[in-house]
Protein backbone atom coordinates (compact mmCIF):
# COMPACT_ATOMS: atom_id res chain seq x y z
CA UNK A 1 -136.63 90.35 -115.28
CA UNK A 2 -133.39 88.15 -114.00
CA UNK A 3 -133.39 85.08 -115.23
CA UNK A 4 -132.05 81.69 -113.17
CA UNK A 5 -130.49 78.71 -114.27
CA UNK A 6 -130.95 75.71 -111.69
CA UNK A 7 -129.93 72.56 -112.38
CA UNK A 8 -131.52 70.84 -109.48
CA UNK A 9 -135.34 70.68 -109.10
CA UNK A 10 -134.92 70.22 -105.02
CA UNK A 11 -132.37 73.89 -105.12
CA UNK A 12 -135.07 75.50 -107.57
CA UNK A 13 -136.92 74.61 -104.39
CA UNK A 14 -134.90 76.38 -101.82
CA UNK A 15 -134.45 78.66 -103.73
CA UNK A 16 -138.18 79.54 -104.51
CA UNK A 17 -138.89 78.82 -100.32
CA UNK A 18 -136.02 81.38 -99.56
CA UNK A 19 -137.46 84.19 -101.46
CA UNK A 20 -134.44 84.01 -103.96
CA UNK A 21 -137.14 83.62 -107.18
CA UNK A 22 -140.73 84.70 -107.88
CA UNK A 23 -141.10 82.37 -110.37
CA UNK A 24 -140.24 79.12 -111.17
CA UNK A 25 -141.00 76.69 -114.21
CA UNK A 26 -141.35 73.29 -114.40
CA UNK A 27 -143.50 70.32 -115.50
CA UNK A 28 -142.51 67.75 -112.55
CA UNK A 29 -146.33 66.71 -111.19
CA UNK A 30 -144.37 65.94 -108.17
CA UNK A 31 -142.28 69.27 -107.48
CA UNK A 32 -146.15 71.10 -108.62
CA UNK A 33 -147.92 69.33 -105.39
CA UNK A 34 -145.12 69.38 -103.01
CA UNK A 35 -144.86 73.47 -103.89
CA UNK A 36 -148.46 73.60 -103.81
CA UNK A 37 -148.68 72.34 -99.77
CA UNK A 38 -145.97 75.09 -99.35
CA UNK A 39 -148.63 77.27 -100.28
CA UNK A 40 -147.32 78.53 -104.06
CA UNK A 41 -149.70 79.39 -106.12
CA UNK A 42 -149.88 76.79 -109.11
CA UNK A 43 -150.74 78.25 -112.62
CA UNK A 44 -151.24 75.48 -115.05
CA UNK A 45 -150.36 75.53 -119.03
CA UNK A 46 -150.56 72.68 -121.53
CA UNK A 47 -147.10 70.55 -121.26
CA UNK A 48 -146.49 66.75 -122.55
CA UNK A 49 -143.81 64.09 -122.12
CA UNK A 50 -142.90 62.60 -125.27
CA UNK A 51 -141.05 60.01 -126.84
CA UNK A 52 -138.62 61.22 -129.92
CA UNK A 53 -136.17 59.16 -132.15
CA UNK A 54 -133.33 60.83 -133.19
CA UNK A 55 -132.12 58.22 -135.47
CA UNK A 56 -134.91 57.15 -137.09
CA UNK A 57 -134.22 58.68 -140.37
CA UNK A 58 -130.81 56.03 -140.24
CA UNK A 59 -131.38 53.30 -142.53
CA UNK A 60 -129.58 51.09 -140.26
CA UNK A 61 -131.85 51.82 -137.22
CA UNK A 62 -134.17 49.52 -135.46
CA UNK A 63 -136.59 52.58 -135.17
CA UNK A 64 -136.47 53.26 -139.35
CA UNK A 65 -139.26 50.51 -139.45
CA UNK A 66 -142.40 52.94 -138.32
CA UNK A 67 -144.02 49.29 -137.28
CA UNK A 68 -141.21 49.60 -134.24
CA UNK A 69 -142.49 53.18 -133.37
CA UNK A 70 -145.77 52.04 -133.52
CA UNK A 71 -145.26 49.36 -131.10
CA UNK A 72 -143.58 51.56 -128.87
CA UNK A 73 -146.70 53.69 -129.03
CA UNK A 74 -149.15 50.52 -128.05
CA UNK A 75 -146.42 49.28 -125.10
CA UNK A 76 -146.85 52.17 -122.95
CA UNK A 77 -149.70 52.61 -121.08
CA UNK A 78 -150.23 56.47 -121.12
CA UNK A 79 -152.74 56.69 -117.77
CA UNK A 80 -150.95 54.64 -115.86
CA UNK A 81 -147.58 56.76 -116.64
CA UNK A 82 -149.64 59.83 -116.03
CA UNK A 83 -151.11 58.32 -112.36
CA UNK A 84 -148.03 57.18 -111.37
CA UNK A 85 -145.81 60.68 -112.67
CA UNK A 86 -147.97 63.28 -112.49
CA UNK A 87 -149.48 63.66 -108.79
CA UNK A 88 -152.85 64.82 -110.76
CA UNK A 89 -151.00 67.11 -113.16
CA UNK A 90 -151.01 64.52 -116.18
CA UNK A 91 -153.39 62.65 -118.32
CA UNK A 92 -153.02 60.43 -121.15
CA UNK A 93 -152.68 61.94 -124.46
CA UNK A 94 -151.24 60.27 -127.87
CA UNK A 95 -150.83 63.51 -129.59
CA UNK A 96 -149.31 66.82 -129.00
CA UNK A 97 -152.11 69.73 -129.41
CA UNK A 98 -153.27 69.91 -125.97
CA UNK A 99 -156.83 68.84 -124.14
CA UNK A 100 -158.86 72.18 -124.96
CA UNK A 101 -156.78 73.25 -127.79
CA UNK A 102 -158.24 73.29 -131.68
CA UNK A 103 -155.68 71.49 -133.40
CA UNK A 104 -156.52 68.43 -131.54
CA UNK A 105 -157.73 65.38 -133.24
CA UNK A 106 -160.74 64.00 -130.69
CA UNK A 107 -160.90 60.78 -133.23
CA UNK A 108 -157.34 59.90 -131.89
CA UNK A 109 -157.81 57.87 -128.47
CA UNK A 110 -155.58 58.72 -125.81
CA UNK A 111 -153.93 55.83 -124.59
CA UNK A 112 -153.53 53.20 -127.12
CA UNK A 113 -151.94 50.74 -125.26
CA UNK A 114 -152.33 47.38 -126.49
CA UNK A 115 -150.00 44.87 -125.91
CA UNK A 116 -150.80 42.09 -127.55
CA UNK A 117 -150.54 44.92 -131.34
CA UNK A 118 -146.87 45.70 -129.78
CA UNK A 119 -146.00 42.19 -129.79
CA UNK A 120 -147.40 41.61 -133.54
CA UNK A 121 -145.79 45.08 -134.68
CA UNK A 122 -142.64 43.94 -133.32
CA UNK A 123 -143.09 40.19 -134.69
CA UNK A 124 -143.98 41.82 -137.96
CA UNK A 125 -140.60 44.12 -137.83
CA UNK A 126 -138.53 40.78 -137.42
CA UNK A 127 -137.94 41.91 -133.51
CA UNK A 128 -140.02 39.12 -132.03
CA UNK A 129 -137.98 38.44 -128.77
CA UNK A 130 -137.01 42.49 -128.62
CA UNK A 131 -134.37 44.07 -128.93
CA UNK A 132 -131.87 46.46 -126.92
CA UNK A 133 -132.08 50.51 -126.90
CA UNK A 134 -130.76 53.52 -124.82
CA UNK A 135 -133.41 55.30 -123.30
CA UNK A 136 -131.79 58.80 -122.85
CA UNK A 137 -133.41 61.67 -120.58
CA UNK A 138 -132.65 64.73 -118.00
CA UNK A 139 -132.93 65.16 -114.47
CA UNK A 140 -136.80 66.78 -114.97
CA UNK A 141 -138.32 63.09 -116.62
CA UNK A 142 -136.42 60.47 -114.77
CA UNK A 143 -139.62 59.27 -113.25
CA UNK A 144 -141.68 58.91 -116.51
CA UNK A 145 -138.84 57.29 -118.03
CA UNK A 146 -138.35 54.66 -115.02
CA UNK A 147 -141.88 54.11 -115.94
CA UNK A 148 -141.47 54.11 -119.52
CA UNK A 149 -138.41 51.19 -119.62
CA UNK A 150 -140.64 48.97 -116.78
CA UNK A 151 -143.46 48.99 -119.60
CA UNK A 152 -141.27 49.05 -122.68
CA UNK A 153 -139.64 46.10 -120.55
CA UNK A 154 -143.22 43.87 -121.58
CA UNK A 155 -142.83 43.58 -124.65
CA UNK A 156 -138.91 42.77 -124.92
CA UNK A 157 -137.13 45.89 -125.15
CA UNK A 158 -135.01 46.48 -123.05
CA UNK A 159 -133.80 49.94 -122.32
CA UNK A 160 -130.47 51.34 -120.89
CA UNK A 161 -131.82 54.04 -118.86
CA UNK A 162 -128.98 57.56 -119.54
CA UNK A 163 -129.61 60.41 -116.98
CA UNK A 164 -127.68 62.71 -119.24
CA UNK A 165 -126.57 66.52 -117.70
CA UNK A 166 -129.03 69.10 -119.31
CA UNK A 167 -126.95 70.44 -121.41
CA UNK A 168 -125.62 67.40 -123.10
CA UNK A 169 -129.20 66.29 -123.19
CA UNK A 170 -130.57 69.51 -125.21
CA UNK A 171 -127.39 69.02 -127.90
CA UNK A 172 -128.36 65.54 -128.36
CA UNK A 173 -131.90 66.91 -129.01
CA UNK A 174 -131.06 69.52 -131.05
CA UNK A 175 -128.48 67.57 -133.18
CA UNK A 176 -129.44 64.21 -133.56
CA UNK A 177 -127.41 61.33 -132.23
CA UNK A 178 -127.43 57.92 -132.61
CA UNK A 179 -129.30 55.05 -131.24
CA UNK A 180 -131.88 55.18 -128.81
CA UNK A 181 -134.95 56.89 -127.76
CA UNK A 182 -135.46 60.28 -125.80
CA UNK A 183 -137.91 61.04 -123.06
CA UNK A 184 -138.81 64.59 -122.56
CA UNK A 185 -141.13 67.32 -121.33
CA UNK A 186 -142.19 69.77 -123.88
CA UNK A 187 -144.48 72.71 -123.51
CA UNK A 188 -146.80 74.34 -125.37
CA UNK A 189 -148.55 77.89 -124.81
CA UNK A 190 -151.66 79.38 -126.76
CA UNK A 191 -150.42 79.62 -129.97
CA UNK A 192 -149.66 75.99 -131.02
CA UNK A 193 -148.18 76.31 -134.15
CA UNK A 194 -145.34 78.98 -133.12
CA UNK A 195 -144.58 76.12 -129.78
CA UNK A 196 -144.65 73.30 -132.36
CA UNK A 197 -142.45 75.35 -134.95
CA UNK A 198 -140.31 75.94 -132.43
CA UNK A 199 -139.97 72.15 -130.66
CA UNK A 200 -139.39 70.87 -134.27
């Protein structure tokens, strides 16, 4: 098995239509239907798009106060991200065990998005007009987190949206970093506690 690095989803494309790969991963709902029409077969796996603070252990950050994170959580309206991202490969989840799988808590709702509780979280947090945040991602979840800083945008935070090159992005995710908030895909096969070990 050979193994290819490609930065860009459209040349994973041409590479895939050329005959240059047999396989080719990816969690884009996009990419999935416009491969799909090109008549590639589409095998589906539990994925999600998540939100992670990498500063939030910092005493100093606005996201130490778990009433910010929660507010974050109520802002974003998790269908319409999924029908406006996923091209029928999404759906709303507010936890990471997968629809189908047994660690999933069915008492949790999916999309909790309330604005009016993000705008009293945030009141409570002393943030009542907002507050300013880098919203860093990759090249594969620059549409859900377009979507993500238009929502966030509701409630008064305003995010400075980073496109950062993959690997600077997975450092920053392995390592920590400061300030901000980063959107990414993350995948998870049959065995969900080895794929959540290994995300965390």
């Amino acid at each position: 098995v050979e193994c290819m690095v490609v930065k860009d989803i459209v040349t994973q494309q041409m590479a895939m239509q050329s005959g240059q790969g047999h396989v080719m991963s990816l969690q884009d709902g996009k990419t999935l239907s416009e491969m799909k029409k090109l008549g590639f077969n589409i095998i589906q796996y539990p994925a999600g798009t998540s939100l992670l603070v990498p500063d939030s252990n910092n005493p100093d950050s606005v996201f130490a106060d778990i009433r910010v994170r929660q507010a974050i959580n109520y802002a974003i309206d998790k269908k319409a991200v999924a029908d406006a991202t996923g091209y029928g490969y999404m759906f709303p989840s507010s936890q990471l065990p997968p629809l189908g799988n047994p660690a999933r808590n069915t008492a949790i709702p999916d999309n909790s998005y309330d604005l009016g509780k993000a705008k009293d979280l945030l009141t409570q947090a002393g943030h009542s007009t907002g507050f300013k945040t880098r919203l860093i991602t990759w090249s594969y979840d620059v549409n859900y987190a377009l979507v993500v800083q238009q929502q966030l945008a509701k409630v008064g935070i305003e995010c400075n949206l980073e496109n950062l090159d993959n690997l600077k992005f997975i450092d920053l995710w392995m390592n920590g970093g400061e300030g901000g908030l980063l959107c990414l895909s993350q995948s998870f096969g049959p065995n969900f506690a080895g794929a959540f070990k290994s995300q965390f």
